[in-house]
PDB file of N, CA and C in Angstrom:
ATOM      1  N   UNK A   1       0.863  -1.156   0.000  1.00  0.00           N
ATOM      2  CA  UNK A   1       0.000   0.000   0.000  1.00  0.00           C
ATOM      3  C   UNK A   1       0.909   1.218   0.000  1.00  0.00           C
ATOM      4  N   UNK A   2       0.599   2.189  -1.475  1.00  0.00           N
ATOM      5  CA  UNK A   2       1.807   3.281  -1.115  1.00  0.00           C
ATOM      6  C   UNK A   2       1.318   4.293  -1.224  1.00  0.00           C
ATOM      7  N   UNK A   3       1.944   5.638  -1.310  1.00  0.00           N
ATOM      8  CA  UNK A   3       1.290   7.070  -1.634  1.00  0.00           C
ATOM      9  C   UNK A   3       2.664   7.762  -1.764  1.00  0.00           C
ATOM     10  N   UNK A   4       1.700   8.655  -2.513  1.00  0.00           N
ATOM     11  CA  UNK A   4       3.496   9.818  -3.027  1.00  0.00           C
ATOM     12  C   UNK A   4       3.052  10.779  -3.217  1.00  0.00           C
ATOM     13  N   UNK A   5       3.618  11.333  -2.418  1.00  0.00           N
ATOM     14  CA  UNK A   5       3.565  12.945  -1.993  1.00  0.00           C
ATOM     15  C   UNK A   5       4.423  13.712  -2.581  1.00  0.00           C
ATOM     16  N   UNK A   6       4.881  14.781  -3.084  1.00  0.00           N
ATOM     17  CA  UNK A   6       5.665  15.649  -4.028  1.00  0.00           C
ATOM     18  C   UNK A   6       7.333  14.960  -4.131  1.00  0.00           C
ATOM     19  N   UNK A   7       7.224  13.668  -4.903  1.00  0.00           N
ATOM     20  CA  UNK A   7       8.072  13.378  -4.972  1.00  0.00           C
ATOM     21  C   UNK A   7       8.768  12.383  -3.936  1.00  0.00           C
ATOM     22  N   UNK A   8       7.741  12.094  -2.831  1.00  0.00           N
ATOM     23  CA  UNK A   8       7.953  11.095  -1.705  1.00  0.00           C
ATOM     24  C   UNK A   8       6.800  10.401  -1.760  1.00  0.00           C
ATOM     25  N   UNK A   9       7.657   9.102  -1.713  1.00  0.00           N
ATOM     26  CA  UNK A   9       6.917   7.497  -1.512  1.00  0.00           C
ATOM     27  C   UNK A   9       6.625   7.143  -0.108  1.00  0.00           C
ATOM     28  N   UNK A  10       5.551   6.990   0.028  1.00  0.00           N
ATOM     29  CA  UNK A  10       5.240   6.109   1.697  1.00  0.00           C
ATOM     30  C   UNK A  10       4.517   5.210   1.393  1.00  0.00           C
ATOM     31  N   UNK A  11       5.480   3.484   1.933  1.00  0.00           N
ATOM     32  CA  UNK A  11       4.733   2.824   2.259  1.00  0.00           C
ATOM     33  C   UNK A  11       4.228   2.539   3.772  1.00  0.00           C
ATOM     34  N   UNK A  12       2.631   1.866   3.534  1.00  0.00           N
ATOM     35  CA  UNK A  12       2.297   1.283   4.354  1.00  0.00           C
ATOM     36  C   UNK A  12       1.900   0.243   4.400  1.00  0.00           C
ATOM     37  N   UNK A  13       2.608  -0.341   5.802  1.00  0.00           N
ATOM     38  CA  UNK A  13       1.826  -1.569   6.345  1.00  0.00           C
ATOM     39  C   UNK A  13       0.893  -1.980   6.971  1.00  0.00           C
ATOM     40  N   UNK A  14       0.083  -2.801   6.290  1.00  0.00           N
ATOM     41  CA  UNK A  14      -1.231  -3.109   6.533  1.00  0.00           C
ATOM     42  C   UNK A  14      -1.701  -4.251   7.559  1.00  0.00           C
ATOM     43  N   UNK A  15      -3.178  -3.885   8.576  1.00  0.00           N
ATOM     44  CA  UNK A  15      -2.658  -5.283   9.153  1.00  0.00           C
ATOM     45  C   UNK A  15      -2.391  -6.688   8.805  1.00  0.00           C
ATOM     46  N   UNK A  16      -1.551  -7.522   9.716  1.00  0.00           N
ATOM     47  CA  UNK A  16      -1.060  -8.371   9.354  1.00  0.00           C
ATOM     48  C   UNK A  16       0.574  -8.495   8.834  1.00  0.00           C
ATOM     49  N   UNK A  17       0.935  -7.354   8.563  1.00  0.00           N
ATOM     50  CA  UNK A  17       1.920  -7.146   8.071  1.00  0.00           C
ATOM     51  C   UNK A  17       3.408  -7.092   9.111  1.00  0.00           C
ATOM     52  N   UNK A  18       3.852  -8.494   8.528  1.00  0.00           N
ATOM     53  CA  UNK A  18       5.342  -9.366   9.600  1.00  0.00           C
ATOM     54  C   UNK A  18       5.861  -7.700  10.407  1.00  0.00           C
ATOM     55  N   UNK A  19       5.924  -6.511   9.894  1.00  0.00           N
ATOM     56  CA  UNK A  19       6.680  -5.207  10.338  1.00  0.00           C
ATOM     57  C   UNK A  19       5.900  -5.187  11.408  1.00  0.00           C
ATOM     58  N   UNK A  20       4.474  -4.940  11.793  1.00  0.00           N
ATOM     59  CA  UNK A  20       3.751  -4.323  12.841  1.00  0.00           C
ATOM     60  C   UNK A  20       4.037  -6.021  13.646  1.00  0.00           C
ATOM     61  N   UNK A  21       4.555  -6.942  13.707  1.00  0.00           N
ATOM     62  CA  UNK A  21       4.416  -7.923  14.609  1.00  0.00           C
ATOM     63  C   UNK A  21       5.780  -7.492  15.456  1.00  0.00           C
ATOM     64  N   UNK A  22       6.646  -6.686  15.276  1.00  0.00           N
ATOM     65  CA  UNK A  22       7.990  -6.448  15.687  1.00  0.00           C
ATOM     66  C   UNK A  22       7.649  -5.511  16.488  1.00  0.00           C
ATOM     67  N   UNK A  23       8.396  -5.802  18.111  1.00  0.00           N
ATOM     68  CA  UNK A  23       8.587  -5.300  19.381  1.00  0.00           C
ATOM     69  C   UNK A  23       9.207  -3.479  18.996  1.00  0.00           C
ATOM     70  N   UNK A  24       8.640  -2.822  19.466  1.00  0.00           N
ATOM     71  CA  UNK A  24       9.320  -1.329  18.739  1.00  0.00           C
ATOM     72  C   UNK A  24       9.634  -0.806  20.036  1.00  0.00           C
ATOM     73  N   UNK A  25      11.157   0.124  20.159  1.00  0.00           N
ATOM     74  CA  UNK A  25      11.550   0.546  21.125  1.00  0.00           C
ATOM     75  C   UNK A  25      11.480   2.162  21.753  1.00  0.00           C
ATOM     76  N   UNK A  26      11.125   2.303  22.891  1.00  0.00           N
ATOM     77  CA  UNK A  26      10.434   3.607  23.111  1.00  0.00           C
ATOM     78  C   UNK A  26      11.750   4.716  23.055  1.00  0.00           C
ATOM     79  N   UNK A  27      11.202   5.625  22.703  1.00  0.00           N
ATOM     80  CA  UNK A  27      12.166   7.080  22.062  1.00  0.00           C
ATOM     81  C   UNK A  27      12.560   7.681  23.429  1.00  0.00           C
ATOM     82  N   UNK A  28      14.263   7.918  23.353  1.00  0.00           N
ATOM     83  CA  UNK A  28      14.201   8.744  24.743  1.00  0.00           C
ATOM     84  C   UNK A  28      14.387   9.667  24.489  1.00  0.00           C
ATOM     85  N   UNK A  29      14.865  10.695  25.458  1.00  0.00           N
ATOM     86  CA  UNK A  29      14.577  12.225  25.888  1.00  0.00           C
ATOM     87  C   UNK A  29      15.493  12.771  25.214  1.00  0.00           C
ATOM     88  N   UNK A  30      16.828  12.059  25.365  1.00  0.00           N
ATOM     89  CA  UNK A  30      18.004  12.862  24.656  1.00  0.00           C
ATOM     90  C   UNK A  30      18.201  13.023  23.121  1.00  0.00           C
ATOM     91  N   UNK A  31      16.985  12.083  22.572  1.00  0.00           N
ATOM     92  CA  UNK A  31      16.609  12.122  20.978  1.00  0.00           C
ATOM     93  C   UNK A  31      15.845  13.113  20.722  1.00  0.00           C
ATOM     94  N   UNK A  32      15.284  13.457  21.870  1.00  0.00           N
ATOM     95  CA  UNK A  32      14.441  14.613  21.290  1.00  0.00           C
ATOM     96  C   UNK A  32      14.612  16.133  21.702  1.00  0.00           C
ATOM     97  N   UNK A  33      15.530  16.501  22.489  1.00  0.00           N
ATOM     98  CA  UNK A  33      15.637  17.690  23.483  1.00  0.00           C
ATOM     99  C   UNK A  33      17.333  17.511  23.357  1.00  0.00           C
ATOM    100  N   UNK A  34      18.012  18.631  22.420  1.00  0.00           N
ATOM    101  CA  UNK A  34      16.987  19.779  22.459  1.00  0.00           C
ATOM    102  C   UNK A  34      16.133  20.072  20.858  1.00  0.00           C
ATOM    103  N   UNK A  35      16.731  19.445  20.070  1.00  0.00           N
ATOM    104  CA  UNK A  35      15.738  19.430  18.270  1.00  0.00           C
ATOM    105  C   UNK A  35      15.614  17.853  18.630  1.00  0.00           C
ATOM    106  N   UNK A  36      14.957  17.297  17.337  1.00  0.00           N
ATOM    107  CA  UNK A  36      15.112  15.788  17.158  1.00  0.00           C
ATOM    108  C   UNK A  36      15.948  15.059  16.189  1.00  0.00           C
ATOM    109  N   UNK A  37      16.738  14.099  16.800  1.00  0.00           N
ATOM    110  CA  UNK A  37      17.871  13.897  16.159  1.00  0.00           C
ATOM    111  C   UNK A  37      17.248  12.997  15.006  1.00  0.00           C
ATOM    112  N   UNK A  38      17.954  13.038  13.874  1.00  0.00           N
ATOM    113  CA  UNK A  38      17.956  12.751  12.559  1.00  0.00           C
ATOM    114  C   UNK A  38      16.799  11.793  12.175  1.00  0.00           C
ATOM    115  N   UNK A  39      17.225  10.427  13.458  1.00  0.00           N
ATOM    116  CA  UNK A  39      16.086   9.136  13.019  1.00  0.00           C
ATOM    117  C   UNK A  39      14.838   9.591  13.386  1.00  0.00           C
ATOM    118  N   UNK A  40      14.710  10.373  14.723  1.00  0.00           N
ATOM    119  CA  UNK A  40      13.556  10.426  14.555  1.00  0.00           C
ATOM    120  C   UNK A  40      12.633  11.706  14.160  1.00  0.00           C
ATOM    121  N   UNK A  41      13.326  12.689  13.401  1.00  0.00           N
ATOM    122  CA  UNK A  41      13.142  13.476  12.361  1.00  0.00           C
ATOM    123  C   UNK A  41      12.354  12.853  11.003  1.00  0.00           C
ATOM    124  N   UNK A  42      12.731  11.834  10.864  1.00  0.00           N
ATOM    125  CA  UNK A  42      12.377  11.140   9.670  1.00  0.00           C
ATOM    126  C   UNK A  42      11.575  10.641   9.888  1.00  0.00           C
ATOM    127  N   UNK A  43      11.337   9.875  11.215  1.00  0.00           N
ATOM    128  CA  UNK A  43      10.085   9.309  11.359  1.00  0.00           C
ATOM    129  C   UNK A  43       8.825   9.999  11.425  1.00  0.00           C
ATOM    130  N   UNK A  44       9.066  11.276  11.947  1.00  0.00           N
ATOM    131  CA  UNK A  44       7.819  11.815  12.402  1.00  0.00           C
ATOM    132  C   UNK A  44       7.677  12.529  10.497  1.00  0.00           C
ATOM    133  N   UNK A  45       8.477  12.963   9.880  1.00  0.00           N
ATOM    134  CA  UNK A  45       8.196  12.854   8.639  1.00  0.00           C
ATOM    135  C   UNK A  45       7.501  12.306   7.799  1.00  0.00           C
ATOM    136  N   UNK A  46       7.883  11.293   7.805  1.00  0.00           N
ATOM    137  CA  UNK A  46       7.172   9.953   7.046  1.00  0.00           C
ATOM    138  C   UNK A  46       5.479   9.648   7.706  1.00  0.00           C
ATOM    139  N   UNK A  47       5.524   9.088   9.170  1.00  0.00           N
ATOM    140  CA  UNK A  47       4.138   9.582   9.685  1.00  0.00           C
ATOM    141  C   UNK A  47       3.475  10.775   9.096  1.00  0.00           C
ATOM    142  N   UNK A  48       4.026  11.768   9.425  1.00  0.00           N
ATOM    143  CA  UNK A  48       2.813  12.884   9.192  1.00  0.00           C
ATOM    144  C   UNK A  48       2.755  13.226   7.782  1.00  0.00           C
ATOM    145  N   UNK A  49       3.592  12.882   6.586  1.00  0.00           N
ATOM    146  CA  UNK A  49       3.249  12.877   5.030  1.00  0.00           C
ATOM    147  C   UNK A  49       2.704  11.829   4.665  1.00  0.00           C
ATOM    148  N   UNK A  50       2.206  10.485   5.321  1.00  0.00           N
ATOM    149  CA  UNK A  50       1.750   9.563   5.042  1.00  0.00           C
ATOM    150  C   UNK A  50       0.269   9.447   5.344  1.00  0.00           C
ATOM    151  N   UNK A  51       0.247  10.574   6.653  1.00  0.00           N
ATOM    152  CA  UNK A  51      -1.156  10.509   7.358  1.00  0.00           C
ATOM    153  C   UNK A  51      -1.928  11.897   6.509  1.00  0.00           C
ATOM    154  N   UNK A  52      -1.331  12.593   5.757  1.00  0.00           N
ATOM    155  CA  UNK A  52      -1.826  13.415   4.788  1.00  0.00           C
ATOM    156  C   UNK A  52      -2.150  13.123   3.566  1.00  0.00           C
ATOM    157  N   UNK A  53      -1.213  12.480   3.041  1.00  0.00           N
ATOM    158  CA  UNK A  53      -1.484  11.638   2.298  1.00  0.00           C
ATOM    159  C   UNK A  53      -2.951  10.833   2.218  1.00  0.00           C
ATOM    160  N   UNK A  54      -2.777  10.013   3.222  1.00  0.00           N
ATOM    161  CA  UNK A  54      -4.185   8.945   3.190  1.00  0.00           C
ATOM    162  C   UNK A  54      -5.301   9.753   3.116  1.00  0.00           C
ATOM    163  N   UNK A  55      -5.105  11.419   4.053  1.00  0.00           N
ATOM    164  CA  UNK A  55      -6.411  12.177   4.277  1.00  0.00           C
ATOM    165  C   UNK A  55      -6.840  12.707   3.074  1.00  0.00           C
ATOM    166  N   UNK A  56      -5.654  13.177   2.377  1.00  0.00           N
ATOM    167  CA  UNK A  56      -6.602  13.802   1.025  1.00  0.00           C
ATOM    168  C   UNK A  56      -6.903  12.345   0.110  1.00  0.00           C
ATOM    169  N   UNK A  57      -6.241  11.430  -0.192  1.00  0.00           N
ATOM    170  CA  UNK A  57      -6.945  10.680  -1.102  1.00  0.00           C
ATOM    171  C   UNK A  57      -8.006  10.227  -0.675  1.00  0.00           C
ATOM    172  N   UNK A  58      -8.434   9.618   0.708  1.00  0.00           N
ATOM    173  CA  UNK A  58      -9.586   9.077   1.074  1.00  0.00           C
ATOM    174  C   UNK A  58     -10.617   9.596   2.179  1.00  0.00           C
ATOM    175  N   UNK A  59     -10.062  11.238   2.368  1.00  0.00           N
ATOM    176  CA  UNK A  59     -11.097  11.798   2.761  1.00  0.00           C
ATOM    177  C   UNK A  59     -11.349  11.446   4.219  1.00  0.00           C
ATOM    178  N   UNK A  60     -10.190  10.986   5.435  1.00  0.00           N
ATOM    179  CA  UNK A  60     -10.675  10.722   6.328  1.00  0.00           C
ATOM    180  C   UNK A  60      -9.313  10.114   6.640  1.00  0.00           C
ATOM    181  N   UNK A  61      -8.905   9.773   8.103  1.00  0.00           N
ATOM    182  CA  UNK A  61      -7.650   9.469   9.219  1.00  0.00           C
ATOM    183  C   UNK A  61      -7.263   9.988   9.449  1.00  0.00           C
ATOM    184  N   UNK A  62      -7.228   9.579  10.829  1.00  0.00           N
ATOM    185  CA  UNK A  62      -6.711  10.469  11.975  1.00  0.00           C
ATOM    186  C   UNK A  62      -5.176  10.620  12.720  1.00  0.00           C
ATOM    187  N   UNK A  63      -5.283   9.293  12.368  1.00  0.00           N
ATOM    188  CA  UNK A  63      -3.656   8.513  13.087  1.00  0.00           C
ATOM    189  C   UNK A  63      -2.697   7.543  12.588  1.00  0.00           C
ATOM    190  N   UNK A  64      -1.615   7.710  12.289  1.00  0.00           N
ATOM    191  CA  UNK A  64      -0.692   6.279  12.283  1.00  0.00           C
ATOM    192  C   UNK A  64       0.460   6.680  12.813  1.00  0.00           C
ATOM    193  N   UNK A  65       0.637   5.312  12.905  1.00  0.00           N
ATOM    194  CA  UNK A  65       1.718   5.126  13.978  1.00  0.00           C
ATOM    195  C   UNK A  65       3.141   4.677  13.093  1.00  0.00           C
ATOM    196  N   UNK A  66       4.359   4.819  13.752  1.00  0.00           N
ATOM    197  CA  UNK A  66       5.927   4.834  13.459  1.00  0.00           C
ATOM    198  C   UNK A  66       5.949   3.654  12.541  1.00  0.00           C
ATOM    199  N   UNK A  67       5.608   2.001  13.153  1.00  0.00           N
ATOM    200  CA  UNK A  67       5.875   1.133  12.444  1.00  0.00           C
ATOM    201  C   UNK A  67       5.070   0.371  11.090  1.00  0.00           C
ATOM    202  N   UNK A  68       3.746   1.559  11.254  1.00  0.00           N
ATOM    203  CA  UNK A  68       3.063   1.873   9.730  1.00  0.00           C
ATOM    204  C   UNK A  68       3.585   2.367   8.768  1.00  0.00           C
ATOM    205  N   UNK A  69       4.891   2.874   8.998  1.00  0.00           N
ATOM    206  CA  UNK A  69       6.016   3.375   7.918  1.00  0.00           C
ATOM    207  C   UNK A  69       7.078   2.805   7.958  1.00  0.00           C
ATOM    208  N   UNK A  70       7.192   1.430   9.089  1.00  0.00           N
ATOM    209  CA  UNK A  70       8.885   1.522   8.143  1.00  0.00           C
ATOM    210  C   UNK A  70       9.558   1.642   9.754  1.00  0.00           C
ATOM    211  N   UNK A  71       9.046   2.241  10.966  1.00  0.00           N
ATOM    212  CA  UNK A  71       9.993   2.772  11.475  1.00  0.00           C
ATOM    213  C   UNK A  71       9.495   1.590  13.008  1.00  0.00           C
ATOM    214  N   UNK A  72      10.775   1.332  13.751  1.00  0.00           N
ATOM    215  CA  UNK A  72      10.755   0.705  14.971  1.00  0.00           C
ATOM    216  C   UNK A  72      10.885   1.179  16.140  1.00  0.00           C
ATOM    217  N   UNK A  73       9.821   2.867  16.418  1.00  0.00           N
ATOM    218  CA  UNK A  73       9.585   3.417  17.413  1.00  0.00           C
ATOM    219  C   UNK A  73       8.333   3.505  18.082  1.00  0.00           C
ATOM    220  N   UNK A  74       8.021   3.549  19.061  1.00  0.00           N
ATOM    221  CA  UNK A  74       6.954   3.991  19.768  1.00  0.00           C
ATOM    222  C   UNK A  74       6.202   5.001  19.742  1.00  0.00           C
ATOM    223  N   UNK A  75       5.887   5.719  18.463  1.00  0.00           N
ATOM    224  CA  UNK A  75       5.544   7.014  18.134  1.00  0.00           C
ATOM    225  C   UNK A  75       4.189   6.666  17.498  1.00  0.00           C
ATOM    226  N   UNK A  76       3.096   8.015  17.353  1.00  0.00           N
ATOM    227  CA  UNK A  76       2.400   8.214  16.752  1.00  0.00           C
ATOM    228  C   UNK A  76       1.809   9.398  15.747  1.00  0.00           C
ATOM    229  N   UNK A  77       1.175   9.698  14.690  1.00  0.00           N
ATOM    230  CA  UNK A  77       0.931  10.885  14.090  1.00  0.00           C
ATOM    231  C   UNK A  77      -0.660  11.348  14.308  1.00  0.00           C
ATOM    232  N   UNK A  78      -0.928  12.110  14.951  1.00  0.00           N
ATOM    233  CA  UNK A  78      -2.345  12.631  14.877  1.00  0.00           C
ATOM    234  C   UNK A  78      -2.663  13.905  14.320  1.00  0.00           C
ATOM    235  N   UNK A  79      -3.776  14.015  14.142  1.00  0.00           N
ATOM    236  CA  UNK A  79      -4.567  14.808  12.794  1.00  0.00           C
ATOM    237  C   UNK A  79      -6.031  14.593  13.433  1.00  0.00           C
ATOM    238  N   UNK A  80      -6.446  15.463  14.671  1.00  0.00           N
ATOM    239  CA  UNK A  80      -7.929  14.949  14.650  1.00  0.00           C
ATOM    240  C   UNK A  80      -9.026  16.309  14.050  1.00  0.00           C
ATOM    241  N   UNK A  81      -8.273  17.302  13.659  1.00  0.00           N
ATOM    242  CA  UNK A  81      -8.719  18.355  12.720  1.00  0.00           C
ATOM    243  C   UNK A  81      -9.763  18.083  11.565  1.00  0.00           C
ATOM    244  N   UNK A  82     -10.549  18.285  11.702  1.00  0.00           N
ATOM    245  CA  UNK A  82     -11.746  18.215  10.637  1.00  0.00           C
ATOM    246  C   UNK A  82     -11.543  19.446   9.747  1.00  0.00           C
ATOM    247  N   UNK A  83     -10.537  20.191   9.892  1.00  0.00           N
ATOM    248  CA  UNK A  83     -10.643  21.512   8.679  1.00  0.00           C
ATOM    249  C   UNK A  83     -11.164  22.886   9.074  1.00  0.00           C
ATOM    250  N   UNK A  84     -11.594  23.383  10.087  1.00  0.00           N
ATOM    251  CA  UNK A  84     -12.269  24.077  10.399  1.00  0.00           C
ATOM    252  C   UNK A  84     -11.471  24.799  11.748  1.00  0.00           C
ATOM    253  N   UNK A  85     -11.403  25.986  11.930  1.00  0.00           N
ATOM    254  CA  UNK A  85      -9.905  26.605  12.665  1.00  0.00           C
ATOM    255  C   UNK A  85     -10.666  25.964  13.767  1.00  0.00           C
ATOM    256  N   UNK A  86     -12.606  26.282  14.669  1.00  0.00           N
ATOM    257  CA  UNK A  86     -12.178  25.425  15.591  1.00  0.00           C
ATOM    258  C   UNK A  86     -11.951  24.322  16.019  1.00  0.00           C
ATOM    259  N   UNK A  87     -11.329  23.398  15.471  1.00  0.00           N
ATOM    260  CA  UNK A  87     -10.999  22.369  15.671  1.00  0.00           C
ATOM    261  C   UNK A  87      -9.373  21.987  15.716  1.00  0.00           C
ATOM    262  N   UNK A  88      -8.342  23.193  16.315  1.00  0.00           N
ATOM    263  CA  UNK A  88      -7.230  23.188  16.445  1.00  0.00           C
ATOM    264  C   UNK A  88      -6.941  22.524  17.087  1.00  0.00           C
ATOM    265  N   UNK A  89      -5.765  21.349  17.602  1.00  0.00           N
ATOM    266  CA  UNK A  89      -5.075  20.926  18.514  1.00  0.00           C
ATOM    267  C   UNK A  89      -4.562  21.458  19.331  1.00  0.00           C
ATOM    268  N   UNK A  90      -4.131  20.779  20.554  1.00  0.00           N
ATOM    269  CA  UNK A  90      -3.568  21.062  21.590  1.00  0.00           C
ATOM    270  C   UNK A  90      -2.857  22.703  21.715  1.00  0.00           C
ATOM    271  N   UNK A  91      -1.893  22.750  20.460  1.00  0.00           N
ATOM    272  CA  UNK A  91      -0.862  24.377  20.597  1.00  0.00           C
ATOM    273  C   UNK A  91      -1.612  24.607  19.582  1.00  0.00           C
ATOM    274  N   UNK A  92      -2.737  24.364  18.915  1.00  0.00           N
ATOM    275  CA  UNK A  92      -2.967  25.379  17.423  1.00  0.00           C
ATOM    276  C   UNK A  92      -2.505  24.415  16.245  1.00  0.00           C
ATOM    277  N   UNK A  93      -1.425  23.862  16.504  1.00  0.00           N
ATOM    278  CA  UNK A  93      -1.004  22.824  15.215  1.00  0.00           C
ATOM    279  C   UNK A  93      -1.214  21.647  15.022  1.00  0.00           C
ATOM    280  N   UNK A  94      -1.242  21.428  13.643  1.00  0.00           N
ATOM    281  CA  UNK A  94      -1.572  19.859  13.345  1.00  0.00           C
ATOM    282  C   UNK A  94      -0.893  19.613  11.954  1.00  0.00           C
ATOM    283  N   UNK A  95      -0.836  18.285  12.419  1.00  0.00           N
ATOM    284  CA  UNK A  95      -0.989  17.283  12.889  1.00  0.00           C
ATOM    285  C   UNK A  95       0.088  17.598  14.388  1.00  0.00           C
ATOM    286  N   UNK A  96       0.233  16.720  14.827  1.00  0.00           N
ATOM    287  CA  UNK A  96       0.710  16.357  16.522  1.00  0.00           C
ATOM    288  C   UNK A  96       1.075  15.038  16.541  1.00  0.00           C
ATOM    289  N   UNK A  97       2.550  14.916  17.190  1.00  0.00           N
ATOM    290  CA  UNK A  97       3.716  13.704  17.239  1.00  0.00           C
ATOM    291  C   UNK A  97       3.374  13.163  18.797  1.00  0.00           C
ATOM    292  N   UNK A  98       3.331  11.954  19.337  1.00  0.00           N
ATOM    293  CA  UNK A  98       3.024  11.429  20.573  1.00  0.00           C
ATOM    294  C   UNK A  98       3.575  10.371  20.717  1.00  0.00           C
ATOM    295  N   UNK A  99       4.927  10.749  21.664  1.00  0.00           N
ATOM    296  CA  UNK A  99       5.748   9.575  21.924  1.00  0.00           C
ATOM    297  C   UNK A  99       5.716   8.493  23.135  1.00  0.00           C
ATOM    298  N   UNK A 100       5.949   7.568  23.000  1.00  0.00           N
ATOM    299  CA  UNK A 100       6.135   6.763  24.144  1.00  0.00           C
ATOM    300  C   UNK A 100       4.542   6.736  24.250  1.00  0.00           C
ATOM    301  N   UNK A 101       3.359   6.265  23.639  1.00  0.00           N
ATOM    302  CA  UNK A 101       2.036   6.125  23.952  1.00  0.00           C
ATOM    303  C   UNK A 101       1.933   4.929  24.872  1.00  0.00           C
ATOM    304  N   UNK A 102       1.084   5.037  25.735  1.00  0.00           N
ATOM    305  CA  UNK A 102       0.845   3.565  26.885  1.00  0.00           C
ATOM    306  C   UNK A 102      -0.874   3.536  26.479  1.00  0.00           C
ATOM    307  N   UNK A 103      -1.726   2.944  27.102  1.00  0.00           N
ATOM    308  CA  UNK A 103      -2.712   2.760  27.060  1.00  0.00           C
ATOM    309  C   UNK A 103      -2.909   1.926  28.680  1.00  0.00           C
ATOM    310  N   UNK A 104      -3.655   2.703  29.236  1.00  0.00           N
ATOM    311  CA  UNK A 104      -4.061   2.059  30.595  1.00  0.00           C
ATOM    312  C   UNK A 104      -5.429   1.223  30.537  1.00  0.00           C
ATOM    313  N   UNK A 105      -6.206   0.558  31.016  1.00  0.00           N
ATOM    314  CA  UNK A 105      -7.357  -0.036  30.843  1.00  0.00           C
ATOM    315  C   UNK A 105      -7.653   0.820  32.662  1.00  0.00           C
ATOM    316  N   UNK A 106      -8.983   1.540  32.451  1.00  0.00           N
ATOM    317  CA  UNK A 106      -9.555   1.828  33.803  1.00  0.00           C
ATOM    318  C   UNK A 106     -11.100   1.374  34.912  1.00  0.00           C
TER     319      UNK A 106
END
């Protein structure tokens, strides 16, 4: 599954796909503070041109995650913007990078 954006290819993996069965390792602090160092520059790249991607061709998604591209981090890309200023994120911008995600059950 691919998309190409001005000259950039993103693939994605779909479920099922042997990549998303692989253990991915959480991003630390010193990768990201004080810029973000190179790898994960790219990652959040690839996420967020991939998650634009999908939105204009099919009109809809919100999120993917690091190893939906390729990458073996604990990261995610969000976009919950419907288009409309009020519907800004957190600082005003979007999409929005979210590292180290947990999920608690309450």
């Amino acid at each position: 599954f691919c998309f190409r954006s001005n000259m950039t290819s993103y693939k994605i993996f779909r479920r099922g796909a042997f990549e998303l069965r692989k253990r991915c390792r959480p991003v630390l602090i010193s990768e990201l503070a004080p810029s973000p160092s190179h790898d994960i520059r790219s990652a959040m790249l690839a996420m967020h041109g991939a998650l634009e991607d999908f939105r204009q061709a099919n009109g809809y998604g919100q999120a993917i995650a690091a190893p939906q591209v390729g990458f073996g981090i604990q990261a995610i890309a969000i976009n919950l913007r419907d288009g409309t200023p009020s519907r800004a994120n957190l600082d005003g911008r979007v999409p929005f990078t979210v590292f180290n995600p947990e999920i608690h059950l309450v």
